[in-house]
N, C-alpha and C. Protein backbone atom coordinates (compact mmCIF):
# COMPACT_ATOMS: atom_id res chain seq x y z
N UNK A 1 -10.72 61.39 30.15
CA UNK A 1 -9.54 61.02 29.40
C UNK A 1 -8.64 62.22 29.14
N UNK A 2 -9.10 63.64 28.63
CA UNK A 2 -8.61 64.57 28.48
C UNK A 2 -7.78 64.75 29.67
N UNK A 3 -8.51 64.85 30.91
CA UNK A 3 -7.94 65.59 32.19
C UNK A 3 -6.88 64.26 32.57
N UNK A 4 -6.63 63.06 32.24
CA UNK A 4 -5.39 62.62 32.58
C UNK A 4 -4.37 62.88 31.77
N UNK A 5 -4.64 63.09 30.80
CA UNK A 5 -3.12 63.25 29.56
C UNK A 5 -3.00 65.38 29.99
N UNK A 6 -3.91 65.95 30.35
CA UNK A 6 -3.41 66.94 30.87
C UNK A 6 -2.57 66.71 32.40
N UNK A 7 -3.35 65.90 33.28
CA UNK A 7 -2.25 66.07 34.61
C UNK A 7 -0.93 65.00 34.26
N UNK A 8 -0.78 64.29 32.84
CA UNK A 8 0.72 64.09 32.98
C UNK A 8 1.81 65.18 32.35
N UNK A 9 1.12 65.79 32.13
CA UNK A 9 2.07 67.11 30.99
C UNK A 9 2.00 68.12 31.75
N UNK A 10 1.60 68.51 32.92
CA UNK A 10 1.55 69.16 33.73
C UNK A 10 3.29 69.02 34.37
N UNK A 11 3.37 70.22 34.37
CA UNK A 11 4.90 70.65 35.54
C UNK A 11 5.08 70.70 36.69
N UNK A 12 5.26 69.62 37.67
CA UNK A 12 5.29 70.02 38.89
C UNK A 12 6.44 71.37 39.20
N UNK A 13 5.63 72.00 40.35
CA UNK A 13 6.38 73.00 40.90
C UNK A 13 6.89 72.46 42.13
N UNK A 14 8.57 72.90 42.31
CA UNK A 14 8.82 72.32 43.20
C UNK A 14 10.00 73.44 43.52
N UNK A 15 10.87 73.15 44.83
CA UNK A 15 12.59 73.61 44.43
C UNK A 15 13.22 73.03 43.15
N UNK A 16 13.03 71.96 43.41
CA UNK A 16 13.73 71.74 41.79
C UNK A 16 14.10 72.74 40.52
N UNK A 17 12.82 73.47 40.60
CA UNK A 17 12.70 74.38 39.70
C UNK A 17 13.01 75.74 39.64
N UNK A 18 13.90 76.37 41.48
CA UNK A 18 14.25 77.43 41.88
C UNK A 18 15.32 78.03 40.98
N UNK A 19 15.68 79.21 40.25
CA UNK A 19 16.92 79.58 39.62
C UNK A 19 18.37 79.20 40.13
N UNK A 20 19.54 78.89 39.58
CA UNK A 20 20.33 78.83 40.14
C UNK A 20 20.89 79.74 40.91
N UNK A 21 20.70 81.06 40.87
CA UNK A 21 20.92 82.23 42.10
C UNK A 21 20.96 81.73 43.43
N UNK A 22 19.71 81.30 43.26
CA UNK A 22 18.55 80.45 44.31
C UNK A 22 19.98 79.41 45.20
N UNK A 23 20.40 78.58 44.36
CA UNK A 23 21.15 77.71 44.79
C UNK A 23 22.72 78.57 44.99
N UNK A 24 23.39 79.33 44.87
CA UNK A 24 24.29 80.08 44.94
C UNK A 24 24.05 80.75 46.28
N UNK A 25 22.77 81.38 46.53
CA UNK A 25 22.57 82.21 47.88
C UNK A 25 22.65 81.31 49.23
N UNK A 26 22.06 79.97 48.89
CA UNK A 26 21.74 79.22 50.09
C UNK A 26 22.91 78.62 50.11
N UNK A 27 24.01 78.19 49.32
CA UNK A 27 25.42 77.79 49.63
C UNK A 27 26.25 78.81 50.40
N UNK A 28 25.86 79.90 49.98
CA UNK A 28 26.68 81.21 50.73
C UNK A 28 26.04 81.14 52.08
N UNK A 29 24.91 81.42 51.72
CA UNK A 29 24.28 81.17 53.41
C UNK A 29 24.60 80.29 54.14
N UNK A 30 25.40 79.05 54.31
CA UNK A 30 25.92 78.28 54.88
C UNK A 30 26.99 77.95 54.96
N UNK A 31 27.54 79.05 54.40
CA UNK A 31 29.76 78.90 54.30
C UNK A 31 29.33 80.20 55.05
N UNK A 32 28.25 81.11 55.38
CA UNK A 32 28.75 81.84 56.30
C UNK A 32 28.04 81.50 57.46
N UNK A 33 27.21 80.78 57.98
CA UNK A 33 27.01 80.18 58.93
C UNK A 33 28.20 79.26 59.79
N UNK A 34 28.27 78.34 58.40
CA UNK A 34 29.52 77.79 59.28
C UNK A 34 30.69 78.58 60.01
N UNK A 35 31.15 79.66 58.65
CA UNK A 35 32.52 80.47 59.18
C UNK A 35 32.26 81.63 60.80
N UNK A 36 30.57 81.31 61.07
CA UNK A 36 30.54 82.24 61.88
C UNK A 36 30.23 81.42 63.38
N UNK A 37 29.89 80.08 63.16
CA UNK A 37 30.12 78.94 64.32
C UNK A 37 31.87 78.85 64.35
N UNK A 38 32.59 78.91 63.44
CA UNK A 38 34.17 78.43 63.63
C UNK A 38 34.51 80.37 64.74
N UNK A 39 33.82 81.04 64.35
CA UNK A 39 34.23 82.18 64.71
C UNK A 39 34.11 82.31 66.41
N UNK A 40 32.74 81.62 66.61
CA UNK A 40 32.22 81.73 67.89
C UNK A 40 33.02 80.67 68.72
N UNK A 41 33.50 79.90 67.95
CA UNK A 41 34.61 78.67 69.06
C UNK A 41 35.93 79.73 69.08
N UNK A 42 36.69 80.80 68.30
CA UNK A 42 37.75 81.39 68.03
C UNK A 42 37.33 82.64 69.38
N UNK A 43 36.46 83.06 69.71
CA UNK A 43 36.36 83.80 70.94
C UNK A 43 35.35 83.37 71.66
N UNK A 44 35.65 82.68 72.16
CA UNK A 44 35.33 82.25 73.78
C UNK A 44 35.50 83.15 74.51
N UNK A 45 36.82 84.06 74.98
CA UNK A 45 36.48 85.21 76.00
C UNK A 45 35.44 85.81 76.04
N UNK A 46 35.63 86.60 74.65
CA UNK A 46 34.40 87.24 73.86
C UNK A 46 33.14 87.38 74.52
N UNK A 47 32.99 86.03 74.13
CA UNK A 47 31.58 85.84 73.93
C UNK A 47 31.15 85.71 75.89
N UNK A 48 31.84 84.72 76.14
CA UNK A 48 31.90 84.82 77.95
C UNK A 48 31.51 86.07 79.03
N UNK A 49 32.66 87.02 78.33
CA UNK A 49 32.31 88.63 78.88
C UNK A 49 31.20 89.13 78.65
N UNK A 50 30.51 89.16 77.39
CA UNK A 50 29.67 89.68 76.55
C UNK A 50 28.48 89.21 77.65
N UNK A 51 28.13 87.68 77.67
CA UNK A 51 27.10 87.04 78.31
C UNK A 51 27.62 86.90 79.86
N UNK A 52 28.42 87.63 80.44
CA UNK A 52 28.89 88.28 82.01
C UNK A 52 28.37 89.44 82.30
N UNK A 53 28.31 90.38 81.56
CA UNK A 53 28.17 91.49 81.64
C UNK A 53 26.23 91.69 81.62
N UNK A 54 25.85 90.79 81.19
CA UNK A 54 24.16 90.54 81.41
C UNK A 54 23.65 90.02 82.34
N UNK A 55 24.33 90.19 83.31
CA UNK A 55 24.06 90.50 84.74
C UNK A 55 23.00 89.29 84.75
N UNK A 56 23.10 88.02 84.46
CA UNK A 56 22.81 86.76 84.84
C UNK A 56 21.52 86.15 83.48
N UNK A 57 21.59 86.62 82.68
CA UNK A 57 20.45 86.20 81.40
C UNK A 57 20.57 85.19 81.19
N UNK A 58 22.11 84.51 80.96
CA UNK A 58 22.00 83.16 80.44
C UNK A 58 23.44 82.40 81.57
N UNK A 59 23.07 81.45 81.58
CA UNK A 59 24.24 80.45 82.44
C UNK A 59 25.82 80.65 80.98
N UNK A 60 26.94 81.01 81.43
CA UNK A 60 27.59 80.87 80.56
C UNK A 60 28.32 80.35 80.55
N UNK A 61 28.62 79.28 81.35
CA UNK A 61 29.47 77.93 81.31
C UNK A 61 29.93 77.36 80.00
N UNK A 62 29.18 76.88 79.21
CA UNK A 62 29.33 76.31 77.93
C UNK A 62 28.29 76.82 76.88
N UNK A 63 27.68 77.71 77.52
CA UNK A 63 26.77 78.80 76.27
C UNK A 63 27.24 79.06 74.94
N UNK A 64 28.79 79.00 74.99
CA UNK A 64 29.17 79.08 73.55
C UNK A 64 28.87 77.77 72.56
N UNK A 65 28.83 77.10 72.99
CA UNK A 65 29.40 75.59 72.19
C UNK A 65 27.87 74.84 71.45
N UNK A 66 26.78 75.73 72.00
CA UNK A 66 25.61 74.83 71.05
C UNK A 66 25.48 76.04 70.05
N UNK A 67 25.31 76.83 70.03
CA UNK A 67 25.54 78.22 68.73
C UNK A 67 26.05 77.90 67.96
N UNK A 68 27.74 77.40 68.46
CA UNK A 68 28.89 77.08 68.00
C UNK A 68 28.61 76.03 66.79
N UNK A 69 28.06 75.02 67.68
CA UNK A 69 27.78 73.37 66.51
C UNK A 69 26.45 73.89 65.59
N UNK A 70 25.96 74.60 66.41
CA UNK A 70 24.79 74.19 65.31
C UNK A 70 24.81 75.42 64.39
N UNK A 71 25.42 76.50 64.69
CA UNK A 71 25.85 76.98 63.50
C UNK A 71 27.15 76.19 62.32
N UNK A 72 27.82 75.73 62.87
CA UNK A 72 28.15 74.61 61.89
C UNK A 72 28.16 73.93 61.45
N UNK A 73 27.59 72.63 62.00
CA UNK A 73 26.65 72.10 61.29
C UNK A 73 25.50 71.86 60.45
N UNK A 74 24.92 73.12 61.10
CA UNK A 74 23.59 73.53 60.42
C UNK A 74 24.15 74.23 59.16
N UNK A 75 24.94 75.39 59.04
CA UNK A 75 25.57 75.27 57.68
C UNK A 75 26.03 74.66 56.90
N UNK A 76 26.88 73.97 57.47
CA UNK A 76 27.23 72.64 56.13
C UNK A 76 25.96 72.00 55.49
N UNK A 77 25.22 71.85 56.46
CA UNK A 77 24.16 71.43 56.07
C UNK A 77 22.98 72.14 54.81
N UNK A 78 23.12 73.05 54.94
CA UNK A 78 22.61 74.14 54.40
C UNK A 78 23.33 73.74 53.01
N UNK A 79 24.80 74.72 53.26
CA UNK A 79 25.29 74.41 52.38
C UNK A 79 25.39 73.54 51.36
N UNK A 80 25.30 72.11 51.45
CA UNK A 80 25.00 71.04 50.74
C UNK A 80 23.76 70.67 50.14
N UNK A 81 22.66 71.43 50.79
CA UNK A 81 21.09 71.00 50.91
C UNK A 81 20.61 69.83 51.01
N UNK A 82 21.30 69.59 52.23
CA UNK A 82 20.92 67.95 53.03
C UNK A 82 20.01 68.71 54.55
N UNK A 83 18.76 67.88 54.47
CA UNK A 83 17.58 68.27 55.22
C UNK A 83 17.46 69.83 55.44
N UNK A 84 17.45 70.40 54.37
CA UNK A 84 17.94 71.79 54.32
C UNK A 84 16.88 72.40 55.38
N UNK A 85 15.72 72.17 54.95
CA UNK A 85 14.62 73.14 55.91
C UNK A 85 14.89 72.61 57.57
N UNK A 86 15.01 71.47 58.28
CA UNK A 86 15.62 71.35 59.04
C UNK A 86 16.76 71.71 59.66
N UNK A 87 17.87 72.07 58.91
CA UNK A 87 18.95 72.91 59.37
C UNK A 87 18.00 74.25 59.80
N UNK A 88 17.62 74.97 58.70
CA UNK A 88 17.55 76.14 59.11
C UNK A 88 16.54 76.77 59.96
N UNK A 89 15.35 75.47 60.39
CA UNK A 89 14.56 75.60 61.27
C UNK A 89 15.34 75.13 62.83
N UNK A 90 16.55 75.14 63.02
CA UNK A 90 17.18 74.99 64.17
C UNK A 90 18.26 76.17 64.07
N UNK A 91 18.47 77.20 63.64
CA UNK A 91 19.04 78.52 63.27
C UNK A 91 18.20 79.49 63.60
N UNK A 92 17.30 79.24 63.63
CA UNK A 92 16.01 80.70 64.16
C UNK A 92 16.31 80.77 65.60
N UNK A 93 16.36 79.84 66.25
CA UNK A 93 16.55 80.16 67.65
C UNK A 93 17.50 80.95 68.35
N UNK A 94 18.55 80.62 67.61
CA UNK A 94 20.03 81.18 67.74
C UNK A 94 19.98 82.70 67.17
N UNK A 95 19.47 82.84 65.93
CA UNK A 95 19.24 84.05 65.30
C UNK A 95 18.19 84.90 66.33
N UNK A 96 17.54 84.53 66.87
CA UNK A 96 16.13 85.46 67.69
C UNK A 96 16.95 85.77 68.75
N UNK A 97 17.84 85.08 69.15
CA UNK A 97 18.50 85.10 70.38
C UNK A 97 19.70 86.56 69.79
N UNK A 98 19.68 86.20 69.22
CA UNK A 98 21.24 87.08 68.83
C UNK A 98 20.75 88.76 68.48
N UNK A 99 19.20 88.72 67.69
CA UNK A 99 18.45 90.03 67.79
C UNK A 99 18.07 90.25 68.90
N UNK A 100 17.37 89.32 69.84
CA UNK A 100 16.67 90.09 71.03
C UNK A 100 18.17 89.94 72.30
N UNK A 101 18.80 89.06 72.66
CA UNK A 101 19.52 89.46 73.44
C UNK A 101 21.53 89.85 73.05
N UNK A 102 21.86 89.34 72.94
CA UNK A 102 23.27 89.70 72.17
C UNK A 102 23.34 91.40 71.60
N UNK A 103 22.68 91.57 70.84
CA UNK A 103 22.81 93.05 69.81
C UNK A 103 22.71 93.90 70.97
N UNK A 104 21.16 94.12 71.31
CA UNK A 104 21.46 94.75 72.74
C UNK A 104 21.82 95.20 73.43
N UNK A 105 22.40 93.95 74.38
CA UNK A 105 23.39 93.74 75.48
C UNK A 105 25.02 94.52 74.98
N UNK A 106 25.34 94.33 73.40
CA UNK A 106 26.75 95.12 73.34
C UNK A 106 26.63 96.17 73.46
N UNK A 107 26.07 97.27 72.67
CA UNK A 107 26.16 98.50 72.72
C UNK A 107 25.18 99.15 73.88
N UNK A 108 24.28 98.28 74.62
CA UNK A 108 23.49 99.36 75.48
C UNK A 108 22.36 99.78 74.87
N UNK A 109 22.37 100.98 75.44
CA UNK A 109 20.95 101.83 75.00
C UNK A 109 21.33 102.78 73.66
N UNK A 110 22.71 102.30 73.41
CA UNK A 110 23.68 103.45 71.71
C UNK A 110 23.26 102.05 71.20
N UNK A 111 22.46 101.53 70.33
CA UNK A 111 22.39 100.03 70.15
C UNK A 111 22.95 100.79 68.64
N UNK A 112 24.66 100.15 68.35
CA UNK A 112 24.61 100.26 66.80
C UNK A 112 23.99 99.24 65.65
N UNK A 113 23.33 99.63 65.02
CA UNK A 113 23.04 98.63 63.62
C UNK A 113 24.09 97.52 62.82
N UNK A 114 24.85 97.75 63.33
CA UNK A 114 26.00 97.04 62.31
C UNK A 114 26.35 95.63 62.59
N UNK A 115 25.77 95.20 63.81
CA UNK A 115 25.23 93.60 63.84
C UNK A 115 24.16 93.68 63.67
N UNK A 116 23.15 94.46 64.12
CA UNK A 116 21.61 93.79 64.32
C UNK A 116 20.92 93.97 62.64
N UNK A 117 21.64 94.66 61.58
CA UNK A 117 21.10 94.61 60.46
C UNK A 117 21.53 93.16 59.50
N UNK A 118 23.26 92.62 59.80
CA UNK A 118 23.17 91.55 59.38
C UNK A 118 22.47 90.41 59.96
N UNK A 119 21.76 90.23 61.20
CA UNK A 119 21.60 89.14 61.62
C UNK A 119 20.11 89.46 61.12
N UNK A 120 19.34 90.01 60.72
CA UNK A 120 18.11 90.38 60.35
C UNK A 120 17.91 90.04 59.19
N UNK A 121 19.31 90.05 58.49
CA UNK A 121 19.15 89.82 56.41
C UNK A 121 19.50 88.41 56.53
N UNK A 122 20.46 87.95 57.80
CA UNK A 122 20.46 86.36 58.01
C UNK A 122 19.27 85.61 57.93
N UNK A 123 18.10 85.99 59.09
CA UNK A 123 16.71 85.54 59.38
C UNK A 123 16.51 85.77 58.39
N UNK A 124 15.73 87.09 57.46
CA UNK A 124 15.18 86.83 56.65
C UNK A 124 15.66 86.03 55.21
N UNK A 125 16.63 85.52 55.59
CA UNK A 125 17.39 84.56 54.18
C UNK A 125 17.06 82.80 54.59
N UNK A 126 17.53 82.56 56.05
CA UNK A 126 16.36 81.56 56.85
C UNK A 126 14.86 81.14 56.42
N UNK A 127 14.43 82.76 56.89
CA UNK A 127 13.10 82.23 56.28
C UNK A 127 12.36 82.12 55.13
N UNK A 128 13.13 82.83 54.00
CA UNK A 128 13.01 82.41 52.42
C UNK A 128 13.71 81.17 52.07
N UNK A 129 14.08 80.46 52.78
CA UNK A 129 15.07 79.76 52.06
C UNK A 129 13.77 78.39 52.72
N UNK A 130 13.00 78.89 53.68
CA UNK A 130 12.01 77.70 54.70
C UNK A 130 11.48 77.74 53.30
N UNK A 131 10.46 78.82 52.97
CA UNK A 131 9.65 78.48 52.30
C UNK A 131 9.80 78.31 50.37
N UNK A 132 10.60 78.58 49.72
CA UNK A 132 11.29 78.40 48.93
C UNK A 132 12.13 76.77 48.54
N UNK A 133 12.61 76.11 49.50
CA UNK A 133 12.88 75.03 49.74
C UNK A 133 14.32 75.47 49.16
N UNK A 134 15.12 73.48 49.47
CA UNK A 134 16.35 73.66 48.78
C UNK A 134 17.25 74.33 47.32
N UNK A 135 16.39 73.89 46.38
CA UNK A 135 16.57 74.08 45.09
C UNK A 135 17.37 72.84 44.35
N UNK A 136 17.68 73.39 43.17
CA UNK A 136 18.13 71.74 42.22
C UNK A 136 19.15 71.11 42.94
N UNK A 137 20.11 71.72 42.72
CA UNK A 137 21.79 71.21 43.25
C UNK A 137 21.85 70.86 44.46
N UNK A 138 21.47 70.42 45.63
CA UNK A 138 21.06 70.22 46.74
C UNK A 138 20.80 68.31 46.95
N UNK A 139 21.46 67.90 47.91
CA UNK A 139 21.28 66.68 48.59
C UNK A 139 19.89 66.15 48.67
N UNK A 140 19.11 67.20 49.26
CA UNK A 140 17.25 66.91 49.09
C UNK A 140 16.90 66.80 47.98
N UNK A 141 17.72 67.27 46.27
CA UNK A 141 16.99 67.06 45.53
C UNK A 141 17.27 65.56 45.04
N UNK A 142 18.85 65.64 44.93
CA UNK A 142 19.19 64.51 44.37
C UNK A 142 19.16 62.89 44.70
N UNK A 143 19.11 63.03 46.15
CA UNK A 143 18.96 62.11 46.98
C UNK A 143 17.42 61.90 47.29
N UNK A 144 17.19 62.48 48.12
CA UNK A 144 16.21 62.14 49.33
C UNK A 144 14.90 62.39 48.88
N UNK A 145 14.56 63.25 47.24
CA UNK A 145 13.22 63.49 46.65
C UNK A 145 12.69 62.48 45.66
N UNK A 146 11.74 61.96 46.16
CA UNK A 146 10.86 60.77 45.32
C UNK A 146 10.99 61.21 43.84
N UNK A 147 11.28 60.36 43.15
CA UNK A 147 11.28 60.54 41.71
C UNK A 147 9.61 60.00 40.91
N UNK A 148 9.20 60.59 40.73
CA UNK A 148 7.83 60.30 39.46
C UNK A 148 8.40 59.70 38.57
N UNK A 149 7.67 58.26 38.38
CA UNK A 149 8.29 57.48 37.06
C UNK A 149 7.43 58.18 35.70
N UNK A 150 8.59 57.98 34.76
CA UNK A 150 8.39 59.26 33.22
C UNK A 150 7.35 57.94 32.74
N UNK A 151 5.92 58.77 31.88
CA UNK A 151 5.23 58.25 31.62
C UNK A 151 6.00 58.01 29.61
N UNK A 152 5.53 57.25 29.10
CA UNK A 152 5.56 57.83 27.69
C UNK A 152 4.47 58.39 27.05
């Protein structure tokens, strides 16, 4: 009898319960995801030359345009915290890609830091944000998370 009137007074831990920081970082994290998919449709040359000059790594026909969406989409997504861990488990790919081949490929063997350190604080904001979950303000919380009916 004891141990049920303890597991209803018990607190679940959840995102729900993440600080609002929490929810401030992962909105940013996805207004700059998005602004950096709108960026990657804004140079197309760019990016074309960039993946020309790699002497055949990737087909670059339309190489820009899935980066492109799913960095924007996947941010908005983010942003809102609608299937949040799903957005950002389709962002790692793009991100691994952008450390192991992109950074690279610009500068050569002078590889400067000044992309490959933001795309690194990107991932690791990705992958706190996997395991951390959405947080309160978020579409997953308000929507899509089973509610526990309140005992009296």
């Amino acid at each position: 009898m004891v141990l049920a009137h303890e597991l209803r007074h018990t607190r679940r831990i959840n995102s729900a319960n993440n600080p609002v920081w929490m929810d401030a970082l992962r909105i940013l994290l996805g207004l700059f995801l998005f602004t950096k998919g709108m960026f990657f449709l804004e140079h197309v040359t760019d990016i074309f030359n960039l993946f020309n000059s790699s002497q055949g790594v990737l087909y670059t026909g339309k190489s820009h345009v899935l980066p492109s969406m799913v960095h924007m989409v996947g941010g908005l997504m983010i942003a809102f915290g609608m299937l949040t861990r799903l957005a950002l488990l389709c962002q790692i790919p793009i991100l691994i890609g952008a450390l192991l081949i992109v950074n690279p490929l610009r500068d050569g063997a002078q590889a400067s830091y000044a992309e490959v350190i933001p795309s690194l604080f990107i991932t690791a904001l990705i992958l706190f944000f996997m395991i951390k979950g959405p947080g309160r303000y978020s579409i997953d919380n308000k929507v899509l998370r089973q509610r526990q009916p309140k005992e009296e």
